[in-house]
C-alpha atoms as a PDB file:
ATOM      1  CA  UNK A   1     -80.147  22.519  -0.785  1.00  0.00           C
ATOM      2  CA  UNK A   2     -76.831  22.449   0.824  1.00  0.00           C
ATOM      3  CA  UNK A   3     -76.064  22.732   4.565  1.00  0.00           C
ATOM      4  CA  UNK A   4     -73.438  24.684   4.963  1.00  0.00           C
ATOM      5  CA  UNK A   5     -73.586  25.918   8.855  1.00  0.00           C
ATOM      6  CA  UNK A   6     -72.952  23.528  11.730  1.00  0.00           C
ATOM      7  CA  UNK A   7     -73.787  19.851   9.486  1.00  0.00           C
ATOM      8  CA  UNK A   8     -73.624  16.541  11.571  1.00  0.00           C
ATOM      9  CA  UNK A   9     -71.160  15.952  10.111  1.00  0.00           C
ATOM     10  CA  UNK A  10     -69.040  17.712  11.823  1.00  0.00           C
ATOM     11  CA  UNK A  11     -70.806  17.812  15.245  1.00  0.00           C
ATOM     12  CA  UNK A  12     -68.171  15.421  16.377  1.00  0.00           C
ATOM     13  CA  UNK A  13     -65.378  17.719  15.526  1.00  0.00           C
ATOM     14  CA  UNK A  14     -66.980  20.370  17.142  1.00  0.00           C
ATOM     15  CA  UNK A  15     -67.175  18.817  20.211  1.00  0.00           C
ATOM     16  CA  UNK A  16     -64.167  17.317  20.578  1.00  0.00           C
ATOM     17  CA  UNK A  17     -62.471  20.885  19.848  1.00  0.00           C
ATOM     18  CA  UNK A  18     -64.906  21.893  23.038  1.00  0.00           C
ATOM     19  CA  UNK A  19     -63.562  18.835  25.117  1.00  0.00           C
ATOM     20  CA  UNK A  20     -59.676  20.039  24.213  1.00  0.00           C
ATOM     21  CA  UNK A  21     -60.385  23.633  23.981  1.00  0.00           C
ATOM     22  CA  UNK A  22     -56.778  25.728  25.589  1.00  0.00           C
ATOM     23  CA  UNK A  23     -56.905  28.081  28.481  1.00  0.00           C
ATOM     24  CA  UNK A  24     -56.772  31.128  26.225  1.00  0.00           C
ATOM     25  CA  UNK A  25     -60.509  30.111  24.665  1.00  0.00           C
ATOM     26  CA  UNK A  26     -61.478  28.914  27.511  1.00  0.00           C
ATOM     27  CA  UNK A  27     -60.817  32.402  28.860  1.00  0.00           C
ATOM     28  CA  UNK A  28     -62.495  34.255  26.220  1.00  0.00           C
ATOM     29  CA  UNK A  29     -65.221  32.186  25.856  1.00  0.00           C
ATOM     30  CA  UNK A  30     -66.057  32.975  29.947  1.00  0.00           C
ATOM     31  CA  UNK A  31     -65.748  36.349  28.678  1.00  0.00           C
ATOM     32  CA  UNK A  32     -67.736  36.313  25.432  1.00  0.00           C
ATOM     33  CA  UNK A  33     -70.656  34.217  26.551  1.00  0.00           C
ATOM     34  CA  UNK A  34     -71.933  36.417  29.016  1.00  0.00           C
ATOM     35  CA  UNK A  35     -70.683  40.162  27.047  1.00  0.00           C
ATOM     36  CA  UNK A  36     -72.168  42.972  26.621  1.00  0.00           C
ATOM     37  CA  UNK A  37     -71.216  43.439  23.111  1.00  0.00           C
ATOM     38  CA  UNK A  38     -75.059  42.804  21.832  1.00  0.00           C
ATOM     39  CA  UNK A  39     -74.310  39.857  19.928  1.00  0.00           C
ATOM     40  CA  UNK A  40     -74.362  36.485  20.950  1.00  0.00           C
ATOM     41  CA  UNK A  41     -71.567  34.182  20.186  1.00  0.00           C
ATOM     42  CA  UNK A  42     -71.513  30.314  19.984  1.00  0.00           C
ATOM     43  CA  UNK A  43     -68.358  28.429  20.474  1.00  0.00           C
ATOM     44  CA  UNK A  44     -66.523  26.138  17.847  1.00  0.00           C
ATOM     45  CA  UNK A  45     -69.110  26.619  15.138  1.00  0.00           C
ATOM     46  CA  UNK A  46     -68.885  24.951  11.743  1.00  0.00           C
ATOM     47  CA  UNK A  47     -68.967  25.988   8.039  1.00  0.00           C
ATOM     48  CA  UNK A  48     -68.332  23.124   5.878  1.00  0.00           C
ATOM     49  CA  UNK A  49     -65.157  21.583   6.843  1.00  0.00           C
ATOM     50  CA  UNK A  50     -64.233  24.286   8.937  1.00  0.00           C
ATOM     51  CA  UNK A  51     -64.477  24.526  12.654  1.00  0.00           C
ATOM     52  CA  UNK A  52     -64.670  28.205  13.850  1.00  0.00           C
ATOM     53  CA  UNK A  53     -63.248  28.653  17.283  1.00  0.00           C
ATOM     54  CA  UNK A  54     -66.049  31.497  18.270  1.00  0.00           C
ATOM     55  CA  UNK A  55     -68.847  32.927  15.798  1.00  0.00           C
ATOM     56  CA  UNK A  56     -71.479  36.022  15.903  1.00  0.00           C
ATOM     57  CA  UNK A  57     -73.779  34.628  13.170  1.00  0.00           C
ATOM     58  CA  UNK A  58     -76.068  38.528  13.453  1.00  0.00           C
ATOM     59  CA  UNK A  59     -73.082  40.169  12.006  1.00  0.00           C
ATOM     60  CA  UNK A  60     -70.797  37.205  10.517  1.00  0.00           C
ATOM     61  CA  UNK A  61     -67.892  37.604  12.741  1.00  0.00           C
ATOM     62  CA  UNK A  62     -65.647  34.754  13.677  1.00  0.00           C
ATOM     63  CA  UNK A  63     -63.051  35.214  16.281  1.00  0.00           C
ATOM     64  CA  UNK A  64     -59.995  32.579  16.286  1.00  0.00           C
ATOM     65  CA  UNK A  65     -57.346  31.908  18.731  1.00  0.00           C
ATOM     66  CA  UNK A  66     -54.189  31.171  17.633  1.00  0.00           C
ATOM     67  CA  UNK A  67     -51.434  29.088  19.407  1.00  0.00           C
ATOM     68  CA  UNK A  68     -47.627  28.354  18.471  1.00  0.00           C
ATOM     69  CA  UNK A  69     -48.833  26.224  15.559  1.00  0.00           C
ATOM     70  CA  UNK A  70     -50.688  28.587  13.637  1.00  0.00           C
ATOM     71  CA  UNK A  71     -47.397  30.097  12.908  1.00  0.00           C
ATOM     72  CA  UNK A  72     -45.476  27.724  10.614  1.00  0.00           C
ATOM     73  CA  UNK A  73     -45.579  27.939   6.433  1.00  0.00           C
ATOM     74  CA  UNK A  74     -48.425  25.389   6.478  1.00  0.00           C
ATOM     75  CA  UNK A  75     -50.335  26.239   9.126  1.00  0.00           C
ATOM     76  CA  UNK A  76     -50.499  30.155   7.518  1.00  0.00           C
ATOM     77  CA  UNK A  77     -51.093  28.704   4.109  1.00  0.00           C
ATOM     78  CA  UNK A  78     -54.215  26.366   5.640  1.00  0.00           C
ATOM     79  CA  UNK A  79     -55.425  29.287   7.467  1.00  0.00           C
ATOM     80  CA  UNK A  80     -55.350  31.739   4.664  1.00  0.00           C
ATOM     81  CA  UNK A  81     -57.686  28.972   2.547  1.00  0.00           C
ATOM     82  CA  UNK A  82     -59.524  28.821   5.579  1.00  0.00           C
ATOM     83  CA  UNK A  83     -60.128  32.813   5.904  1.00  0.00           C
ATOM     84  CA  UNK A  84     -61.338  32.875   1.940  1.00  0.00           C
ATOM     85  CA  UNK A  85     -63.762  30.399   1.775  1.00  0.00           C
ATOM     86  CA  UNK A  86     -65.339  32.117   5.278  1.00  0.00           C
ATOM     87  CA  UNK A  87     -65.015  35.470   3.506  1.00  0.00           C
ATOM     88  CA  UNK A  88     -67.055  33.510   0.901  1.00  0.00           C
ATOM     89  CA  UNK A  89     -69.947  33.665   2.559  1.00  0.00           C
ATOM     90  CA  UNK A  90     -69.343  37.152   4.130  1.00  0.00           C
ATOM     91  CA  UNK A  91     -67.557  36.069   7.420  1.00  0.00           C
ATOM     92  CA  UNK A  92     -65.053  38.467   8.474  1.00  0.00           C
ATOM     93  CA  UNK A  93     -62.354  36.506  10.394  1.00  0.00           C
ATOM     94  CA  UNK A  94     -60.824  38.183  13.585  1.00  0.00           C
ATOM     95  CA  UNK A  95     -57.477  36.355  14.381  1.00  0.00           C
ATOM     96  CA  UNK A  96     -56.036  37.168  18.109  1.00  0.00           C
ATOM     97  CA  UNK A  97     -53.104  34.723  19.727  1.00  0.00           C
ATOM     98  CA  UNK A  98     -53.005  33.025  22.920  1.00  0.00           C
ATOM     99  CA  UNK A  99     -50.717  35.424  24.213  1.00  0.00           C
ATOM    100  CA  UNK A 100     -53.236  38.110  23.581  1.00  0.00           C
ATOM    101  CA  UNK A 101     -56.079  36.696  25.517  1.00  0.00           C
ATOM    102  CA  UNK A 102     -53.285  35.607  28.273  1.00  0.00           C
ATOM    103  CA  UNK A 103     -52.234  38.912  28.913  1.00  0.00           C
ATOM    104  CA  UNK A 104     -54.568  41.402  27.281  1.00  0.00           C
ATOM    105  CA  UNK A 105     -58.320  39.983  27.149  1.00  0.00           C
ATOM    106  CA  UNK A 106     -59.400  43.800  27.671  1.00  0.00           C
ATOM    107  CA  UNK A 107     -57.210  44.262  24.907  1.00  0.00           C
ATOM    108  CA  UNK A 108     -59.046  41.315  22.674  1.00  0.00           C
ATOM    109  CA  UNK A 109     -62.540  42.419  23.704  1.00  0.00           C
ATOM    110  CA  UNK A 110     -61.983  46.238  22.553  1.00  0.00           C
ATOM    111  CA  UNK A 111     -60.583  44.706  19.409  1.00  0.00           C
ATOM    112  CA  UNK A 112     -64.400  42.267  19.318  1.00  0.00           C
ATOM    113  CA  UNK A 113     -66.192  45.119  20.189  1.00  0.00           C
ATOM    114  CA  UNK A 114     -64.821  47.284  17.187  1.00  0.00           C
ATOM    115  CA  UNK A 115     -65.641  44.161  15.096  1.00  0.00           C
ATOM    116  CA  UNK A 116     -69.363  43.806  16.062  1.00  0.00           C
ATOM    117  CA  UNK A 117     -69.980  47.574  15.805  1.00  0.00           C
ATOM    118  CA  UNK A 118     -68.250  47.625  12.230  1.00  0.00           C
ATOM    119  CA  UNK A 119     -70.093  44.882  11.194  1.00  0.00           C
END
């Protein structure tokens, strides 16, 4: 059977992304690991190849950041691979920006909340 969720093979990846993680995740992370939004989260979680910046696997919700460099012609062609092959396995993919957790993190965690409860 094939591993799909968090292989070895990418538990270097993972933590690495945890090691270099920006402010803004760092932020919502403080925020989403001790919520009140009845699901727990993990932080940079795998699926295949993929490194998911935060996850809910009880209602397959993955919540990315995005930064300046999510927002050239490759980057949004990557990412839109990316978001099919999560939807692939039912994940719906939440995408929020820096600037949103920066200046808005009530904002970000109304938007989560909404999410979880749809889901």
């Amino acid at each position: 059977m094939t591993q799909h969720f968090n292989r070895s093979a990418e538990r270097h990846k993972r933590k690495e992304l945890r090691r270099g993680a920006t402010s803004a995740e760092d932020k919502l992370w403080q925020h989403l690991r001790r919520s009140h939004l009845g699901v727990r989260f993990r932080r940079h979680y795998s699926v295949d190849a993929f490194v998911i910046d935060f996850y809910a696997p009880s209602v397959k919700l993955a919540v990315e950041v995005d930064g300046d460099s999510n927002f050239t012609d490759d980057a949004i062609a990557y990412d839109r691979k990316r978001t099919a092959h999560l939807e692939g396995f039912g994940i719906e993919v939440l995408r929020v920006t820096n600037a949103d957790v920066a200046t808005n993190i009530d904002g970000v965690l109304e938007a989560i909340d909404r999410a979880v409860k749809r889901r």
